[in-house]
N, C-alpha and C. Protein backbone atom coordinates (compact mmCIF):
# COMPACT_ATOMS: atom_id res chain seq x y z
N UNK A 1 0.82 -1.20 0.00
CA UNK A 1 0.00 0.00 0.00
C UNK A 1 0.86 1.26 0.00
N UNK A 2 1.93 1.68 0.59
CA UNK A 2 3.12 2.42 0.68
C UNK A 2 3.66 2.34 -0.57
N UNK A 3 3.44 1.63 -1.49
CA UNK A 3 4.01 2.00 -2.74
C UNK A 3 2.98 2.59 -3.37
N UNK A 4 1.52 2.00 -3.24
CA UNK A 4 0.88 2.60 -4.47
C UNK A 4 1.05 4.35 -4.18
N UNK A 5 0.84 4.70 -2.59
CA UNK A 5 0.85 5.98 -2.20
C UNK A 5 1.71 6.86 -2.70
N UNK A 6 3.10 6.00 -2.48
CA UNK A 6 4.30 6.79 -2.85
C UNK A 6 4.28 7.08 -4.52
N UNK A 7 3.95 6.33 -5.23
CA UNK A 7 3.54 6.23 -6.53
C UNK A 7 2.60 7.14 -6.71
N UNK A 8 1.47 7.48 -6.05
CA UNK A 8 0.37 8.51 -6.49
C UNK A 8 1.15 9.76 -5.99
N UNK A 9 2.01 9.90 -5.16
CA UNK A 9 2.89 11.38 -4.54
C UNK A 9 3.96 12.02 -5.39
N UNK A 10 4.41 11.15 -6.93
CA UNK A 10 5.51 10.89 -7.13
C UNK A 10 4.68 11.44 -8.49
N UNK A 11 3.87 11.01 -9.01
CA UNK A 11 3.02 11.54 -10.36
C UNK A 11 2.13 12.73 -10.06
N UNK A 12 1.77 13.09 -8.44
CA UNK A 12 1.14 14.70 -8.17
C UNK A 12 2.23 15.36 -8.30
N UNK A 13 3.63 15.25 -7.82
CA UNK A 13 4.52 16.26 -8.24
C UNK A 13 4.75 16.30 -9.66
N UNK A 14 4.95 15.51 -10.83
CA UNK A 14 5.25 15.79 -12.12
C UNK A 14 4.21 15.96 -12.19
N UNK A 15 2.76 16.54 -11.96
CA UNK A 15 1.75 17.20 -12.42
C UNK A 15 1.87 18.70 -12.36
N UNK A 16 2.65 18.69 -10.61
CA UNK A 16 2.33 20.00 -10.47
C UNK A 16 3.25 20.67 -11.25
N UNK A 17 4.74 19.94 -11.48
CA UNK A 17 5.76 20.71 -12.00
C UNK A 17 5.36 20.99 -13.50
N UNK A 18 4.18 20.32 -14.18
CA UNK A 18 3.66 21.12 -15.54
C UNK A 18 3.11 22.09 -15.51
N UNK A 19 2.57 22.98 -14.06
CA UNK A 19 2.03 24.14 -13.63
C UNK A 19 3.17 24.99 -13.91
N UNK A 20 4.11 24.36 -13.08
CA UNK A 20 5.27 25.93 -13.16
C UNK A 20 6.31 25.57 -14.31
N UNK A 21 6.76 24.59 -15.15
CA UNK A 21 6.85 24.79 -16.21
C UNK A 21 6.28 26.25 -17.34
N UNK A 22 4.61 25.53 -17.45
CA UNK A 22 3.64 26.73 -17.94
C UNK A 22 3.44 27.87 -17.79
N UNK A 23 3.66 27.82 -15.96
CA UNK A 23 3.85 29.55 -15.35
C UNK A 23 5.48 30.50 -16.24
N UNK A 24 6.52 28.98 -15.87
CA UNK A 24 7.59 30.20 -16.11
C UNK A 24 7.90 30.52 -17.84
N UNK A 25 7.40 29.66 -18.67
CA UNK A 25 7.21 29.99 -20.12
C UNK A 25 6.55 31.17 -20.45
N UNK A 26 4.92 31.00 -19.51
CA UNK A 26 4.05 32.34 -19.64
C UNK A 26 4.80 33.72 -19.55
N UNK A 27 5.64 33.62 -18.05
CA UNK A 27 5.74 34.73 -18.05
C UNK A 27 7.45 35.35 -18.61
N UNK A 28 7.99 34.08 -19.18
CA UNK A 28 9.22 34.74 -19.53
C UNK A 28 8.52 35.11 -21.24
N UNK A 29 7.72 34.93 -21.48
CA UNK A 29 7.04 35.10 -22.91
C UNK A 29 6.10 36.83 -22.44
N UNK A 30 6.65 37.56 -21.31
CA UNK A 30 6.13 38.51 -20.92
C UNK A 30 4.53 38.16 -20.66
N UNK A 31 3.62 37.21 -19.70
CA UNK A 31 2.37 37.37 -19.41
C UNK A 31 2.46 38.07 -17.87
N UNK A 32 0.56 38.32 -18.00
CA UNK A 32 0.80 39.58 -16.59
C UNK A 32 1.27 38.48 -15.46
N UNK A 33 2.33 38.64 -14.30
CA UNK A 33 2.26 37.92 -12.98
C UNK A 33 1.51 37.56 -12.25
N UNK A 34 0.22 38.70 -12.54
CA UNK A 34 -1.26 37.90 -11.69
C UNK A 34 -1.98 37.64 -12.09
N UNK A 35 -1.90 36.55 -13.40
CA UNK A 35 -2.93 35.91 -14.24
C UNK A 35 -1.72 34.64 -14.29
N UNK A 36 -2.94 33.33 -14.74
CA UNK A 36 -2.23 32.05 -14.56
C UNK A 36 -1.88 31.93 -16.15
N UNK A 37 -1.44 30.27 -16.36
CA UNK A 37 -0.90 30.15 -18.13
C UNK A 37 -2.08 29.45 -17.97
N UNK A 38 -1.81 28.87 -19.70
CA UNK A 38 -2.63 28.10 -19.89
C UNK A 38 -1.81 26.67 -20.41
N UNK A 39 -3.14 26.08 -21.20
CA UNK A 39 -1.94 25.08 -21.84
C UNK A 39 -0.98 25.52 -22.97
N UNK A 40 -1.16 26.49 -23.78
CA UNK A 40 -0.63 26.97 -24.98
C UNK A 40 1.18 27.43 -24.31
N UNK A 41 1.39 27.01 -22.93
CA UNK A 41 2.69 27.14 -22.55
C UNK A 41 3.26 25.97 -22.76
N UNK A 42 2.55 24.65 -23.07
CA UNK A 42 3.43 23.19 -23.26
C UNK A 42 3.67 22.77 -24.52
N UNK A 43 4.44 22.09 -24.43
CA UNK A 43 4.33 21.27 -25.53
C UNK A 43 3.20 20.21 -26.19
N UNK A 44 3.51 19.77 -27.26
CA UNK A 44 2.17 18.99 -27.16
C UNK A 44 2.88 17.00 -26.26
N UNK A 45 3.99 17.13 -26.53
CA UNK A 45 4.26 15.77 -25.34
C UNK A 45 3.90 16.20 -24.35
N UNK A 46 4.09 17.46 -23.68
CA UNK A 46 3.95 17.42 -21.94
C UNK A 46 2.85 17.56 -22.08
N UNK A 47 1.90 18.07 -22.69
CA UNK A 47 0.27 18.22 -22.76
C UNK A 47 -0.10 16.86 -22.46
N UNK A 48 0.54 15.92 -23.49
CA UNK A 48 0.02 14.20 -23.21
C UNK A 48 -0.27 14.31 -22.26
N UNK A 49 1.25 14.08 -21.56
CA UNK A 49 1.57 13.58 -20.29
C UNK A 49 0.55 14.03 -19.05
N UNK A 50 0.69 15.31 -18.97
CA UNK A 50 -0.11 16.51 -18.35
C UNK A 50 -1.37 15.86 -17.98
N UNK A 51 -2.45 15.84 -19.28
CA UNK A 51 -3.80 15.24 -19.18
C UNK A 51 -3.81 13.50 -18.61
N UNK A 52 -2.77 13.15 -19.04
CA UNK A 52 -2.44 11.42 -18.84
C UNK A 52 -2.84 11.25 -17.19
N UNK A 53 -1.57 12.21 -16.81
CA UNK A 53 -1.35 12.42 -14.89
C UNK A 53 -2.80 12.69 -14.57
N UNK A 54 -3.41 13.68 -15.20
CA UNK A 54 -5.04 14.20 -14.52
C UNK A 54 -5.64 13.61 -14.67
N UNK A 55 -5.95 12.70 -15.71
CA UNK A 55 -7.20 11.44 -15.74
C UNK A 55 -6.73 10.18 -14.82
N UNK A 56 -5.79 10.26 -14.28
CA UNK A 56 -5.51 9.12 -13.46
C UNK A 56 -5.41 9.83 -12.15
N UNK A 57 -5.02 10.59 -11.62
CA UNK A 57 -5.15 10.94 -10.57
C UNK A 57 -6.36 11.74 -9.97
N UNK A 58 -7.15 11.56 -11.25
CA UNK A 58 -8.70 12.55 -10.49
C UNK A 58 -9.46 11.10 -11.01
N UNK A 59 -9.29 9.98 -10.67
CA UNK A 59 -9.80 9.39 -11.35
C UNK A 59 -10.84 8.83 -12.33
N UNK A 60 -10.37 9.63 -13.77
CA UNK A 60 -11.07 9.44 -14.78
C UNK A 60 -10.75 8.94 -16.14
N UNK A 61 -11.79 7.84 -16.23
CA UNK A 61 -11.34 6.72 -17.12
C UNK A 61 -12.47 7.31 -18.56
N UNK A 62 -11.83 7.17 -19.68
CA UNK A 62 -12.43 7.46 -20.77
C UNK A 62 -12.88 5.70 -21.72
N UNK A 63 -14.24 5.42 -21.68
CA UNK A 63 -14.31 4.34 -22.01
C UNK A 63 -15.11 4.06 -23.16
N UNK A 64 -14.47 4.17 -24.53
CA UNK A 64 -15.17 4.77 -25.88
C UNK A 64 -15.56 5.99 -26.03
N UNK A 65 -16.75 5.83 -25.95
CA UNK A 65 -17.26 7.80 -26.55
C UNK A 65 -17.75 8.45 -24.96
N UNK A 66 -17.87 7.55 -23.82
CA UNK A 66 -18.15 8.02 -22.46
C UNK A 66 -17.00 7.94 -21.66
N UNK A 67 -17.35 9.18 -20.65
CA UNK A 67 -16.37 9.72 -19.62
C UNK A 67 -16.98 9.03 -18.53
N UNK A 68 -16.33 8.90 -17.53
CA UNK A 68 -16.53 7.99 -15.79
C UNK A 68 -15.77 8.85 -15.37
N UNK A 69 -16.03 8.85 -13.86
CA UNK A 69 -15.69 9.18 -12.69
C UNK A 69 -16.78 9.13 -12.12
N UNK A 70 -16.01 8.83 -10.86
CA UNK A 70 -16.85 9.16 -8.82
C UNK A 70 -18.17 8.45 -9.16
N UNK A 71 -18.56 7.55 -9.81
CA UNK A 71 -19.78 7.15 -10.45
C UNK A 71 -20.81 8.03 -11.14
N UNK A 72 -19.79 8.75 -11.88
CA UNK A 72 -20.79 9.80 -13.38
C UNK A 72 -20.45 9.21 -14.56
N UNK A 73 -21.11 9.48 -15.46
CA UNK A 73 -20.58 9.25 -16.51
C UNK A 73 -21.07 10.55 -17.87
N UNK A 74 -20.58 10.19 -19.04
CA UNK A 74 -21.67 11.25 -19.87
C UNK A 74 -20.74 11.02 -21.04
N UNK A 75 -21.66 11.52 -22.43
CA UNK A 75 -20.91 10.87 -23.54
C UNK A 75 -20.30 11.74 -23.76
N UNK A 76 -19.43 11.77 -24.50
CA UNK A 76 -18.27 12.80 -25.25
C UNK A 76 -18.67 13.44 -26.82
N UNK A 77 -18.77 14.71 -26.61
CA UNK A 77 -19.18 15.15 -28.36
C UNK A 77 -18.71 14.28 -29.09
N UNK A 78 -19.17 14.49 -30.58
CA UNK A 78 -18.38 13.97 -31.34
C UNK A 78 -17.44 14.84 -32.06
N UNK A 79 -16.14 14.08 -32.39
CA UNK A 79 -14.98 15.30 -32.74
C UNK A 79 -15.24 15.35 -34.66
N UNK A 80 -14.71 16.73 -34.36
CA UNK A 80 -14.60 16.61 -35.99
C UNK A 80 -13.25 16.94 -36.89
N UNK A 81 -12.90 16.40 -37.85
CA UNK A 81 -12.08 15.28 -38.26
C UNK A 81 -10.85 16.27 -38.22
N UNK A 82 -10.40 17.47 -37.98
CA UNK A 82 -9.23 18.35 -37.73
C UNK A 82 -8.99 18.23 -36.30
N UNK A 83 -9.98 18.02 -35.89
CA UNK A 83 -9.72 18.06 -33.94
C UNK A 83 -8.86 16.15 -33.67
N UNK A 84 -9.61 15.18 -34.44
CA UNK A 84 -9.22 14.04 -34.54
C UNK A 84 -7.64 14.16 -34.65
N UNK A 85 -7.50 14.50 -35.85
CA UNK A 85 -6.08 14.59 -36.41
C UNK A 85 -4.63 15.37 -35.04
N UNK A 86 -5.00 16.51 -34.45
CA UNK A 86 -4.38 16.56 -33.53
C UNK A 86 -4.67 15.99 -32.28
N UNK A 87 -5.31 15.24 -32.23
CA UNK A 87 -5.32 14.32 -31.10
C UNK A 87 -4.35 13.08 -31.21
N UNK A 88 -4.64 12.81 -32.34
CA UNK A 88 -3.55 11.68 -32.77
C UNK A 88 -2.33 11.93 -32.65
N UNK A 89 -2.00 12.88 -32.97
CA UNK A 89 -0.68 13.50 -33.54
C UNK A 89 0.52 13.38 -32.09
């Protein structure tokens, strides 16, 4: 059990460190100091990764065209075929 923990403590920090990654891109790209980034500060690997860490640690499982969590669920628009393409990518 001490591992899975240490394991969930170990992937909240490389989550959080995609925060200040994003922060310090934002603002060495001159954004205001008291406004946050967004994603348009990552890459699109750390973006993966980024969303990868948040659907597993908020636990949410994508299962075909429906989303789960905490016992919700709900379907997912459907994408259209330029949005597809960078998803893949």
């Amino acid at each position: 059990m001490t591992e899975l923990t240490e394991d969930r403590k170990q992937k909240y920090e490389r989550f959080k460190q995609f925060f200040a990654i994003a922060r310090q891109r934002y603002l060495e790209a001159g954004g205001d100091p008291r406004k946050g980034a967004d994603g348009s500060y990552l890459t699109d690997e750390e973006k993966k990764e980024f969303f990868g860490l948040g659907r597993e640690l908020g636990n949410v499982r994508i299962i075909g065209d429906e989303v789960h969590t905490t016992g919700r669920s709900w379907k997912l628009p459907p994408k259209k075929s330029d949005e597809m393409e960078k998803c893949e990518s």
